[in-house]
PDB file of N, CA and C in Angstrom:
ATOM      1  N   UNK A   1       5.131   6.101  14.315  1.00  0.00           N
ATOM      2  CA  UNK A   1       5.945   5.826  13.153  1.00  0.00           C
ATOM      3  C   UNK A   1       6.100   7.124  12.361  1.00  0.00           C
ATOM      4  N   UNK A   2       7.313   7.440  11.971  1.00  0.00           N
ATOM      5  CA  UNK A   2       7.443   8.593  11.490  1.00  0.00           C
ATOM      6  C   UNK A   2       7.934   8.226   9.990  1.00  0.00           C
ATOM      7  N   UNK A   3       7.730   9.082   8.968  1.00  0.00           N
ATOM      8  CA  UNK A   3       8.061   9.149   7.497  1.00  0.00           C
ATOM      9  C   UNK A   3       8.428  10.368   6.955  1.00  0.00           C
ATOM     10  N   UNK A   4       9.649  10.451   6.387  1.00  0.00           N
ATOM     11  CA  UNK A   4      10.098  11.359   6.192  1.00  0.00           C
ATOM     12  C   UNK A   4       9.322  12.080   4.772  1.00  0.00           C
ATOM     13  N   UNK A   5       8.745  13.187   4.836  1.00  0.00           N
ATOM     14  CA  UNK A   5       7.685  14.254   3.862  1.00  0.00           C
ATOM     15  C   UNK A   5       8.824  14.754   2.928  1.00  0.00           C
ATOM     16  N   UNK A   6       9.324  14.938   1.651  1.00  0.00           N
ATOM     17  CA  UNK A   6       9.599  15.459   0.253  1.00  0.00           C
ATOM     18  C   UNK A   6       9.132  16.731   0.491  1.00  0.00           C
ATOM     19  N   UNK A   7       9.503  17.933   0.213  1.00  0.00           N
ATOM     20  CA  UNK A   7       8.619  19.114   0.108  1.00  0.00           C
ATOM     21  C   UNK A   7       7.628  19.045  -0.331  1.00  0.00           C
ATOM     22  N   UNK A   8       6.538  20.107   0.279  1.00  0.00           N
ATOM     23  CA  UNK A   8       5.133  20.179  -0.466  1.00  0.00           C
ATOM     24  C   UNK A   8       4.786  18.756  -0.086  1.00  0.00           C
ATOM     25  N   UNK A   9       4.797  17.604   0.188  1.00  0.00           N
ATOM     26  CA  UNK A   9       4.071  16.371   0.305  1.00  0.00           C
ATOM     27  C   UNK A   9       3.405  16.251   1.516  1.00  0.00           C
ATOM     28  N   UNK A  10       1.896  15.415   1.395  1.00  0.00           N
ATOM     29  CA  UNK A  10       1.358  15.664   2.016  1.00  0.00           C
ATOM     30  C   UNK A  10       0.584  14.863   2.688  1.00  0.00           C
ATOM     31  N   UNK A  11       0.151  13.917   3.423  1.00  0.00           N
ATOM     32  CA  UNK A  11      -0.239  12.859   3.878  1.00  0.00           C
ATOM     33  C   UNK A  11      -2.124  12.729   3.585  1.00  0.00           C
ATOM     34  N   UNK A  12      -2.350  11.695   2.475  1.00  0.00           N
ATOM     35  CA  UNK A  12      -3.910  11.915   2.411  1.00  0.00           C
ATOM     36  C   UNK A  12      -4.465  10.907   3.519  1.00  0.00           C
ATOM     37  N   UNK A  13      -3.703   9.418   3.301  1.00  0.00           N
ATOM     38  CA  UNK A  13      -4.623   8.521   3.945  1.00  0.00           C
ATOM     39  C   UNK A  13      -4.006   7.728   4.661  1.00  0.00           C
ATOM     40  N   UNK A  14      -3.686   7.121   6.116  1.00  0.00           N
ATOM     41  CA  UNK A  14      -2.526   6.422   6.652  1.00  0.00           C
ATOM     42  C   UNK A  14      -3.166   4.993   7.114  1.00  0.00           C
ATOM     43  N   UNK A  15      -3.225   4.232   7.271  1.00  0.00           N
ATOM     44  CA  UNK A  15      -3.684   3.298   7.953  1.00  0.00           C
ATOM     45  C   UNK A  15      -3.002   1.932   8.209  1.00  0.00           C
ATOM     46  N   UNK A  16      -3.517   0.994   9.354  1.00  0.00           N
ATOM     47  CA  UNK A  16      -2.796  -0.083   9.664  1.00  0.00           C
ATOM     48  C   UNK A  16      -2.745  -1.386   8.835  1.00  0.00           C
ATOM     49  N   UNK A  17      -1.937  -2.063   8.555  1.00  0.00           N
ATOM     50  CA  UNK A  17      -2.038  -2.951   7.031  1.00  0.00           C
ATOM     51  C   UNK A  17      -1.309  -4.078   7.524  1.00  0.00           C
ATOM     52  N   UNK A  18      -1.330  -4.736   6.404  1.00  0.00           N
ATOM     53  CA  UNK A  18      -0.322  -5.807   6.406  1.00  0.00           C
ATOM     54  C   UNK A  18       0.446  -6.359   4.894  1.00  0.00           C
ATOM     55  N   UNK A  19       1.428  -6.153   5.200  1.00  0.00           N
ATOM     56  CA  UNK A  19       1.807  -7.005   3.667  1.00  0.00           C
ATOM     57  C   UNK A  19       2.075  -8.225   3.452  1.00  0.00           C
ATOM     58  N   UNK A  20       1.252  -8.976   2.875  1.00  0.00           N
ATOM     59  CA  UNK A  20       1.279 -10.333   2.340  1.00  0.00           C
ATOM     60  C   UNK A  20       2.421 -10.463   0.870  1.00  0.00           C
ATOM     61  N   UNK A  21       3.296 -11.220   1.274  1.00  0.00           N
ATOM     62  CA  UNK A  21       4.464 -11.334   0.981  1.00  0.00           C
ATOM     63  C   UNK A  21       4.717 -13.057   0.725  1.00  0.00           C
ATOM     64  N   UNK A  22       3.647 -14.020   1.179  1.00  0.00           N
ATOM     65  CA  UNK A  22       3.732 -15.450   0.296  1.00  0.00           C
ATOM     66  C   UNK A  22       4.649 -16.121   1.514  1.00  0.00           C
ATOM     67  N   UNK A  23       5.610 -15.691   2.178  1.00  0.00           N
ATOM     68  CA  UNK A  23       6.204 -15.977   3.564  1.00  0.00           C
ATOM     69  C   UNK A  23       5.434 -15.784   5.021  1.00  0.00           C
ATOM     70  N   UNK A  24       4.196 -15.036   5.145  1.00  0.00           N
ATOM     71  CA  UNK A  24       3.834 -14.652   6.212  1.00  0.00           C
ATOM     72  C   UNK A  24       3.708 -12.792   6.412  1.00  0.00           C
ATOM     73  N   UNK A  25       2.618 -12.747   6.891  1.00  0.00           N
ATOM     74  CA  UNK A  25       2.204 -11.448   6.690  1.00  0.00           C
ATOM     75  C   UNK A  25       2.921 -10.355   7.413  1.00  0.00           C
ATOM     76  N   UNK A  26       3.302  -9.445   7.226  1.00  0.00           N
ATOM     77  CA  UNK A  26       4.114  -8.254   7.971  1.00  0.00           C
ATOM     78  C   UNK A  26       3.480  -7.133   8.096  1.00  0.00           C
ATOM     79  N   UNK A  27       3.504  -6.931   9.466  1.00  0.00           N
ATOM     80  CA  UNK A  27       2.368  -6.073   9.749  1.00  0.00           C
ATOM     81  C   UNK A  27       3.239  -4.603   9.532  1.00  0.00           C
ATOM     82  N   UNK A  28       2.230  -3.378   9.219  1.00  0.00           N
ATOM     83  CA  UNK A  28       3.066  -2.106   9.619  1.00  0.00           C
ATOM     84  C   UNK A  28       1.653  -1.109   8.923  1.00  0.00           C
ATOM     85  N   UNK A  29       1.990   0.547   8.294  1.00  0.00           N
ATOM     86  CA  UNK A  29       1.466   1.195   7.847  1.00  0.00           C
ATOM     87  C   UNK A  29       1.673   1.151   6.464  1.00  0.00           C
ATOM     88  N   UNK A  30       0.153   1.443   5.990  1.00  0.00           N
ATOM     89  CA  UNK A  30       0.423   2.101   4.694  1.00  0.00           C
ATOM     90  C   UNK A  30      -0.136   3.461   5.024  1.00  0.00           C
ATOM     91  N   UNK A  31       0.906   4.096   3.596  1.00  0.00           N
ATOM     92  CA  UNK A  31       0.709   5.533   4.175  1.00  0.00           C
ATOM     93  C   UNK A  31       0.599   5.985   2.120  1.00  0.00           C
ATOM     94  N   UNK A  32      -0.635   7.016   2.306  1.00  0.00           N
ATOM     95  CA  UNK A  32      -0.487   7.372   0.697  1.00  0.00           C
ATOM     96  C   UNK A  32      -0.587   8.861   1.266  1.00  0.00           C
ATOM     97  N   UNK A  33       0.351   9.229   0.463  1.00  0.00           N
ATOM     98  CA  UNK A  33       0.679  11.242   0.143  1.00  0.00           C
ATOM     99  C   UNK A  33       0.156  11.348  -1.150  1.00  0.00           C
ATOM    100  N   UNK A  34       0.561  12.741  -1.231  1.00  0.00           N
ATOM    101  CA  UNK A  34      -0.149  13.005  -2.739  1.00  0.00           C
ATOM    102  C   UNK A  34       0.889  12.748  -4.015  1.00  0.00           C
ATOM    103  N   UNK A  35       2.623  12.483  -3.112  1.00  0.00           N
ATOM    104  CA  UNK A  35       3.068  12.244  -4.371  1.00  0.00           C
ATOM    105  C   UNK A  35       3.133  10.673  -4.325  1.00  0.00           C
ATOM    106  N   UNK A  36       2.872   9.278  -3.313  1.00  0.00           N
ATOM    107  CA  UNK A  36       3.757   8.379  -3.360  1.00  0.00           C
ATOM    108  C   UNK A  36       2.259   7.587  -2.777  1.00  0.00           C
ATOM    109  N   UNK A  37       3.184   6.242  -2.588  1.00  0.00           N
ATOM    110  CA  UNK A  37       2.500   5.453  -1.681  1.00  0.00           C
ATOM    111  C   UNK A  37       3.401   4.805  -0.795  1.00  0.00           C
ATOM    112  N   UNK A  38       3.830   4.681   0.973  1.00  0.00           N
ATOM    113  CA  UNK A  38       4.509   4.129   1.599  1.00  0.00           C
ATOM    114  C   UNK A  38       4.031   3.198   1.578  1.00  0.00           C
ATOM    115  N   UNK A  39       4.917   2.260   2.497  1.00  0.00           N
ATOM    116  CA  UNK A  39       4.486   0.713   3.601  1.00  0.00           C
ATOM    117  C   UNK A  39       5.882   0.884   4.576  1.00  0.00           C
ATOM    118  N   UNK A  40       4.988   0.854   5.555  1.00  0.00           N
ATOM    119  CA  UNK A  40       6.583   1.066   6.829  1.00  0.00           C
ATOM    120  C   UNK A  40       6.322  -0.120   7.948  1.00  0.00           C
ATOM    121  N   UNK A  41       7.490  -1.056   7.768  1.00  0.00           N
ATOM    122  CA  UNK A  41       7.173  -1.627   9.138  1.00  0.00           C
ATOM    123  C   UNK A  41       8.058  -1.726  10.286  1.00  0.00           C
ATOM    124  N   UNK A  42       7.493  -1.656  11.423  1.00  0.00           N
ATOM    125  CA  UNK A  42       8.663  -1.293  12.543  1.00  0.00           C
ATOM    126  C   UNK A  42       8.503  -2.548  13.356  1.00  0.00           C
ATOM    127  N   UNK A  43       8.647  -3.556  13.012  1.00  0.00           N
ATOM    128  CA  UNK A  43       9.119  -4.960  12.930  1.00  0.00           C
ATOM    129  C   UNK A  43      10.211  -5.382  12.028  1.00  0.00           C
ATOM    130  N   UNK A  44       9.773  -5.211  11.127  1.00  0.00           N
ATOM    131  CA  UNK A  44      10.899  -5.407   9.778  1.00  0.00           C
ATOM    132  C   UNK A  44      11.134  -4.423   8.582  1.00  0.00           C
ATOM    133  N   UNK A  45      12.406  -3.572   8.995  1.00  0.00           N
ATOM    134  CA  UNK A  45      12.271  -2.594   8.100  1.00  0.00           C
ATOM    135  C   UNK A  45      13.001  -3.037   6.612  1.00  0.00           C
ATOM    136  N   UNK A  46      13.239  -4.425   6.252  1.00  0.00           N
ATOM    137  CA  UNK A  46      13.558  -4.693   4.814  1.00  0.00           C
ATOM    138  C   UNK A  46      12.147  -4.733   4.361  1.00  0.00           C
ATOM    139  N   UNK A  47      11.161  -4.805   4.839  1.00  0.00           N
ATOM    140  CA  UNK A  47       9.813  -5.097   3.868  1.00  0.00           C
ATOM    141  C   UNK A  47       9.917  -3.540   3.812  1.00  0.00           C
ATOM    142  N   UNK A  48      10.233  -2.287   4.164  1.00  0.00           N
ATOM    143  CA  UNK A  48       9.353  -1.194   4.042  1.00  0.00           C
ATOM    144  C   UNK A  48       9.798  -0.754   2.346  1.00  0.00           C
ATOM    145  N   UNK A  49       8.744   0.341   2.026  1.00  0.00           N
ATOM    146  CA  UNK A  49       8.797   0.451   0.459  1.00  0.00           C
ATOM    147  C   UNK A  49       8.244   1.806   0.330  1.00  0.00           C
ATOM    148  N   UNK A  50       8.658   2.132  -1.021  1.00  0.00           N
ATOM    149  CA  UNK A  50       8.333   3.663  -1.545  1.00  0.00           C
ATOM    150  C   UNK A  50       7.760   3.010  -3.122  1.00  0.00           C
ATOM    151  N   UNK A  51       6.477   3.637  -3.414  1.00  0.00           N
ATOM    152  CA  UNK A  51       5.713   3.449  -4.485  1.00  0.00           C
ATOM    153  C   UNK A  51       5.045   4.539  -4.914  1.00  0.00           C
ATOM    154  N   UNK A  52       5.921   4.899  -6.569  1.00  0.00           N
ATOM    155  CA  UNK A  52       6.042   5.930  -7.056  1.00  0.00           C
ATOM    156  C   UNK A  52       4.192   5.674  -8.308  1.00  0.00           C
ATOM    157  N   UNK A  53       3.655   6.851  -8.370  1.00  0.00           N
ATOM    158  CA  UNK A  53       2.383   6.822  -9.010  1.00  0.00           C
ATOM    159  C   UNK A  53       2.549   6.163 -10.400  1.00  0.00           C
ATOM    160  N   UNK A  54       4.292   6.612 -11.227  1.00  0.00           N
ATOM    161  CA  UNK A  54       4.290   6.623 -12.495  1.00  0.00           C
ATOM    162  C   UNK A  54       4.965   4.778 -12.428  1.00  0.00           C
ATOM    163  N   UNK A  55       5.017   4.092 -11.092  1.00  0.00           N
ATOM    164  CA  UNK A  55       5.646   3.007 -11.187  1.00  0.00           C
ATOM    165  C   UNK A  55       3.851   2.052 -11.482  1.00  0.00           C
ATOM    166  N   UNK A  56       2.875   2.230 -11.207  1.00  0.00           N
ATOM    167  CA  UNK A  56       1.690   1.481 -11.188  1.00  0.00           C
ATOM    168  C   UNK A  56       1.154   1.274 -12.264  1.00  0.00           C
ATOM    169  N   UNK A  57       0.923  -0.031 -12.808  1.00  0.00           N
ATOM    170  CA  UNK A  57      -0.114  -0.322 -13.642  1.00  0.00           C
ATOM    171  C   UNK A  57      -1.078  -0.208 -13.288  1.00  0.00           C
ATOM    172  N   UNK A  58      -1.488  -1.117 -12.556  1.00  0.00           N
ATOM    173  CA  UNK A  58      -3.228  -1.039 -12.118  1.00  0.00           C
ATOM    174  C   UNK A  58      -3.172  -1.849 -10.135  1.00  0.00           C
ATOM    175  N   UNK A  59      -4.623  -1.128 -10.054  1.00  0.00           N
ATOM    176  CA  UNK A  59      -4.838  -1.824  -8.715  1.00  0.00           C
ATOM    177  C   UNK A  59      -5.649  -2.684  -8.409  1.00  0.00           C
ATOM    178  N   UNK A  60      -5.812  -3.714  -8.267  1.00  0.00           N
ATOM    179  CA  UNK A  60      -7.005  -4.987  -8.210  1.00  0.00           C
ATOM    180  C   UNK A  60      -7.048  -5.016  -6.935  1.00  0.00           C
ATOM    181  N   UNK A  61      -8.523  -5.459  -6.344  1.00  0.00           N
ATOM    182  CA  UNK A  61      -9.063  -6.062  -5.173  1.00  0.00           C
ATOM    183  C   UNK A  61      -9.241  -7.225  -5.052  1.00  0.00           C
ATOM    184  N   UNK A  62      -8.536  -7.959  -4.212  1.00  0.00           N
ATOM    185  CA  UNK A  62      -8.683  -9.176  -4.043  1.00  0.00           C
ATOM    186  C   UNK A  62      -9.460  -9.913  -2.496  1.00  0.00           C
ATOM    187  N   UNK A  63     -10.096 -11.063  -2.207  1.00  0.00           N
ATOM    188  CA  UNK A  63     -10.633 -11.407  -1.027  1.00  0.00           C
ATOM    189  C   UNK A  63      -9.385 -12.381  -0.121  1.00  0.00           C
ATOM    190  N   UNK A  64      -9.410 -12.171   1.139  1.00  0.00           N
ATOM    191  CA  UNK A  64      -8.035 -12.442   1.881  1.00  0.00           C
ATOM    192  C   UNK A  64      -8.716 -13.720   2.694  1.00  0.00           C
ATOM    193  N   UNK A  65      -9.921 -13.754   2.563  1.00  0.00           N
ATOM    194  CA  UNK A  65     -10.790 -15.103   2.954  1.00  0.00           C
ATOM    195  C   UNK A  65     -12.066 -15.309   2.349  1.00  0.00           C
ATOM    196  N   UNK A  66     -12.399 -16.367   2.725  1.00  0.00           N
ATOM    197  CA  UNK A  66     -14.402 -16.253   2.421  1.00  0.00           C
ATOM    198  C   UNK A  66     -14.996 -15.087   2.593  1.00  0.00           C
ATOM    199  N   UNK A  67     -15.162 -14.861   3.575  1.00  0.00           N
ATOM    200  CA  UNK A  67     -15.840 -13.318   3.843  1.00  0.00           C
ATOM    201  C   UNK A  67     -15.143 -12.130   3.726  1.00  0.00           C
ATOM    202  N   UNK A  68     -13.647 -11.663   3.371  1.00  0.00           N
ATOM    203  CA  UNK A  68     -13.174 -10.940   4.003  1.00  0.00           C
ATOM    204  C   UNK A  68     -12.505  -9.713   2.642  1.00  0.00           C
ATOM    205  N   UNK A  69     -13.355  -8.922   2.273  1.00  0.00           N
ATOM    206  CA  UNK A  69     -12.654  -8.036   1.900  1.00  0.00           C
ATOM    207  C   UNK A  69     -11.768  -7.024   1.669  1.00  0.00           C
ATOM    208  N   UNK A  70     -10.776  -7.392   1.994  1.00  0.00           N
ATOM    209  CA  UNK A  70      -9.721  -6.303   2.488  1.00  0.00           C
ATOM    210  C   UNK A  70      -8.656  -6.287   2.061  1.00  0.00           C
ATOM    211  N   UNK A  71      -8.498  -6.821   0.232  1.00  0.00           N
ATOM    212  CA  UNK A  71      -6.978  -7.496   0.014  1.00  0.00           C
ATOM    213  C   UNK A  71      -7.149  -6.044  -1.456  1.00  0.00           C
ATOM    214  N   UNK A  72      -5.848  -5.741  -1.231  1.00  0.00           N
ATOM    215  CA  UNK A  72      -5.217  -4.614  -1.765  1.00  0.00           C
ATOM    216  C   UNK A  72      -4.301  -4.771  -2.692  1.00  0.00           C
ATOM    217  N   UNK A  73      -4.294  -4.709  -4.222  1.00  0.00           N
ATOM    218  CA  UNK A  73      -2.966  -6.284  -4.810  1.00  0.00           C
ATOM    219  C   UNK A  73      -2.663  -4.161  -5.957  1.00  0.00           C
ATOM    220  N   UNK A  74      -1.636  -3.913  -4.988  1.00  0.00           N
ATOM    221  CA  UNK A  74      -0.929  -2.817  -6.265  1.00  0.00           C
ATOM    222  C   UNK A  74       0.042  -3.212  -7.476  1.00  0.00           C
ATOM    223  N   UNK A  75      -0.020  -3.471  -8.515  1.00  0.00           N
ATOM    224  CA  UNK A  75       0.630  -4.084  -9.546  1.00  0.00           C
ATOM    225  C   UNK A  75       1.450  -3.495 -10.282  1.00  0.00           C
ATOM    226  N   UNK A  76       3.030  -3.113 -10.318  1.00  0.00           N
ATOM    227  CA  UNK A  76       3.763  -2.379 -10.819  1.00  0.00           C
ATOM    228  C   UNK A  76       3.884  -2.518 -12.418  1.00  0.00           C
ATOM    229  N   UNK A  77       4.587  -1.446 -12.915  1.00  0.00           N
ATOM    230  CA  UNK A  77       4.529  -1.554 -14.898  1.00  0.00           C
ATOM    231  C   UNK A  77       6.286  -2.993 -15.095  1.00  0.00           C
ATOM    232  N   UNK A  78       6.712  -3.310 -13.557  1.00  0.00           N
ATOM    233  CA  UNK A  78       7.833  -4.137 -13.883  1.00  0.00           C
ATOM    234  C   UNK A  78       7.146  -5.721 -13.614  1.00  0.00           C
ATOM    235  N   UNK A  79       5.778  -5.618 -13.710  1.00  0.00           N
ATOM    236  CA  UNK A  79       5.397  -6.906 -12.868  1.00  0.00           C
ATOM    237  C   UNK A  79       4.961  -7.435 -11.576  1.00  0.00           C
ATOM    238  N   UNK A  80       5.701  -6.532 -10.454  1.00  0.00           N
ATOM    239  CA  UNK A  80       5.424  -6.962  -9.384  1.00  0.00           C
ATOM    240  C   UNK A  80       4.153  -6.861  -8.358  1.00  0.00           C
ATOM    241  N   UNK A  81       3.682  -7.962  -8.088  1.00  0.00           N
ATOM    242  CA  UNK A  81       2.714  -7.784  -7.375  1.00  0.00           C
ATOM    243  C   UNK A  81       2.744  -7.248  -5.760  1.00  0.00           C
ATOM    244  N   UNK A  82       2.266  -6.193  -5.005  1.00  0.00           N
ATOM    245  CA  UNK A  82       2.220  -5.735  -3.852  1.00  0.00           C
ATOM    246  C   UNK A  82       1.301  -6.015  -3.095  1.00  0.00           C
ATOM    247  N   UNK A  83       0.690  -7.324  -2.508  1.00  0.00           N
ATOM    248  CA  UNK A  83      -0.605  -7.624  -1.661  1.00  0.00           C
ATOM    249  C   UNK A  83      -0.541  -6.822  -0.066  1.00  0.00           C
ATOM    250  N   UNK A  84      -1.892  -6.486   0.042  1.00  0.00           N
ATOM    251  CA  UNK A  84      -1.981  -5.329   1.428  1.00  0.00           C
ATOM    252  C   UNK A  84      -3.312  -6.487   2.371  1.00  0.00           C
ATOM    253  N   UNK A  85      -3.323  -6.409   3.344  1.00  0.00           N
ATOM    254  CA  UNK A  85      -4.500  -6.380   3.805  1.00  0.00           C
ATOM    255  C   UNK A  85      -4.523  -5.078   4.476  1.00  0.00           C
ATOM    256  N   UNK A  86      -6.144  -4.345   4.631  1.00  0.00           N
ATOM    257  CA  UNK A  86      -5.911  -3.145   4.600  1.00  0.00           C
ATOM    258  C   UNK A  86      -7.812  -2.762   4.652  1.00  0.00           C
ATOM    259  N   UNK A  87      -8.114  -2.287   5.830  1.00  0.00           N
ATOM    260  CA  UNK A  87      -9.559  -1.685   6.118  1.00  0.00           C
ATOM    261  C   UNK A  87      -9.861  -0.561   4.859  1.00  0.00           C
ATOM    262  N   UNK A  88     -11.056  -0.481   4.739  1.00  0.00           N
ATOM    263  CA  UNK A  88     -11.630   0.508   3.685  1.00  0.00           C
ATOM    264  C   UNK A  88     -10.905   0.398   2.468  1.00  0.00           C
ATOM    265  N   UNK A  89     -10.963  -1.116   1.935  1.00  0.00           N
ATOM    266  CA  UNK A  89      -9.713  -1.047   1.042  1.00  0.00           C
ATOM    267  C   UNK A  89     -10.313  -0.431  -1.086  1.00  0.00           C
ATOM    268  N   UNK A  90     -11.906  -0.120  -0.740  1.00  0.00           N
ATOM    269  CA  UNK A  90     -12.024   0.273  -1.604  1.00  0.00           C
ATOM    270  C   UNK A  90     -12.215   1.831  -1.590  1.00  0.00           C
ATOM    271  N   UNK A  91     -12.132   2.583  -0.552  1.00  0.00           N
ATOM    272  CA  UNK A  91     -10.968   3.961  -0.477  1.00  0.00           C
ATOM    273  C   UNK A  91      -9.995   4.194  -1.126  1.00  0.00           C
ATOM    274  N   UNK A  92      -8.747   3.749  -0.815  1.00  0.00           N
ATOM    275  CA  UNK A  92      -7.841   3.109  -0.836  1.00  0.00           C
ATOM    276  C   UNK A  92      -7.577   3.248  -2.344  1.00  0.00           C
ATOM    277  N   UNK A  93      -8.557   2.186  -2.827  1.00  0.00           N
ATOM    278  CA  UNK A  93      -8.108   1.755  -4.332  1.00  0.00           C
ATOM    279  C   UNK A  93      -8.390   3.100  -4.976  1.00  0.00           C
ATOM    280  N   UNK A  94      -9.357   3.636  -4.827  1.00  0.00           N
ATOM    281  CA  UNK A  94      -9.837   4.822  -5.242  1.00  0.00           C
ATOM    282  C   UNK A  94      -9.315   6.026  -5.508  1.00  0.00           C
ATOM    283  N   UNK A  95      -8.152   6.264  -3.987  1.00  0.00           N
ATOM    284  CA  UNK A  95      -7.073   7.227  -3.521  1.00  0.00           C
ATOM    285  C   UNK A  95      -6.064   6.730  -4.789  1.00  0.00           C
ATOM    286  N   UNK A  96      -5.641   5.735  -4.386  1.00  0.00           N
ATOM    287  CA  UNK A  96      -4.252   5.770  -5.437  1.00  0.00           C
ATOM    288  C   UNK A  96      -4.280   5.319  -6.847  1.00  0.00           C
ATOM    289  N   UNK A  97      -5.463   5.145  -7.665  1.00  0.00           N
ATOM    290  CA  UNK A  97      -5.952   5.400  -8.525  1.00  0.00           C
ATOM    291  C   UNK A  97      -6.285   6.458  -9.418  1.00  0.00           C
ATOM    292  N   UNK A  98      -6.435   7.686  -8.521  1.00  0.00           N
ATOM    293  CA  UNK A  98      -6.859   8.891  -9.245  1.00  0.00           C
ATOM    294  C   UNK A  98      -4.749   9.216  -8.981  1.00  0.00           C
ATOM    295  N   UNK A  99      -3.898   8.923  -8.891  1.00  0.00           N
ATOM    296  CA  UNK A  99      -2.289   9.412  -8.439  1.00  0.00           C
ATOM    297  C   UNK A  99      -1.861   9.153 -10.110  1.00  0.00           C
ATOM    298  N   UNK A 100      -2.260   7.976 -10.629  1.00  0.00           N
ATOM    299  CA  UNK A 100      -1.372   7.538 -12.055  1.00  0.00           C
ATOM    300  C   UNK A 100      -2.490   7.735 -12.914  1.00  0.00           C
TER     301      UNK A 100
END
């Protein structure tokens, strides 16, 4: 999967995800650079997305089952909620946390 790099941008953390979307989960990458945060999927490229640092309120962790820690909920300053499932997801929160 390829993503097109902005000058100077730079790929910190890429990994395999899913976006939970309330319809059924869509699998693809998330990808965080140092200026953005992707989601690319090469199944369905209307889910894919560009998420700008100054667009984020906050990032909450959420559980995707009983046991299962791995839910990624990025929350924009317009409202919208972005659910991930997503390994090492308190990395993750960490990475695009220190961006805004």
């Amino acid at each position: 999967m390829k993503v097109d790099l902005k000058p100077n941008e730079v790929v910190v953390k890429a990994g395999d995800s899913r976006h939970i979307n309330g319809k059924g989960d869509v699998e693809g990458k998330l990808i965080l650079t140092n200026q953005r945060v992707y989601f690319k999927s090469p199944q369905d490229t209307s889910y894919n997305m560009e998420i700008m640092p100054s667009d984020i309120e906050e990032v909450i962790f959420f559980n995707t089952g009983m046991f299962s820690s791995n839910g990624l909920n990025i929350v924009t300053k317009k409202g919208c909620e972005l659910k991930f499932r997503i390994k090492q997801r308190n990395a993750w929160g960490k990475a695009i946390n220190q961006m805004y």
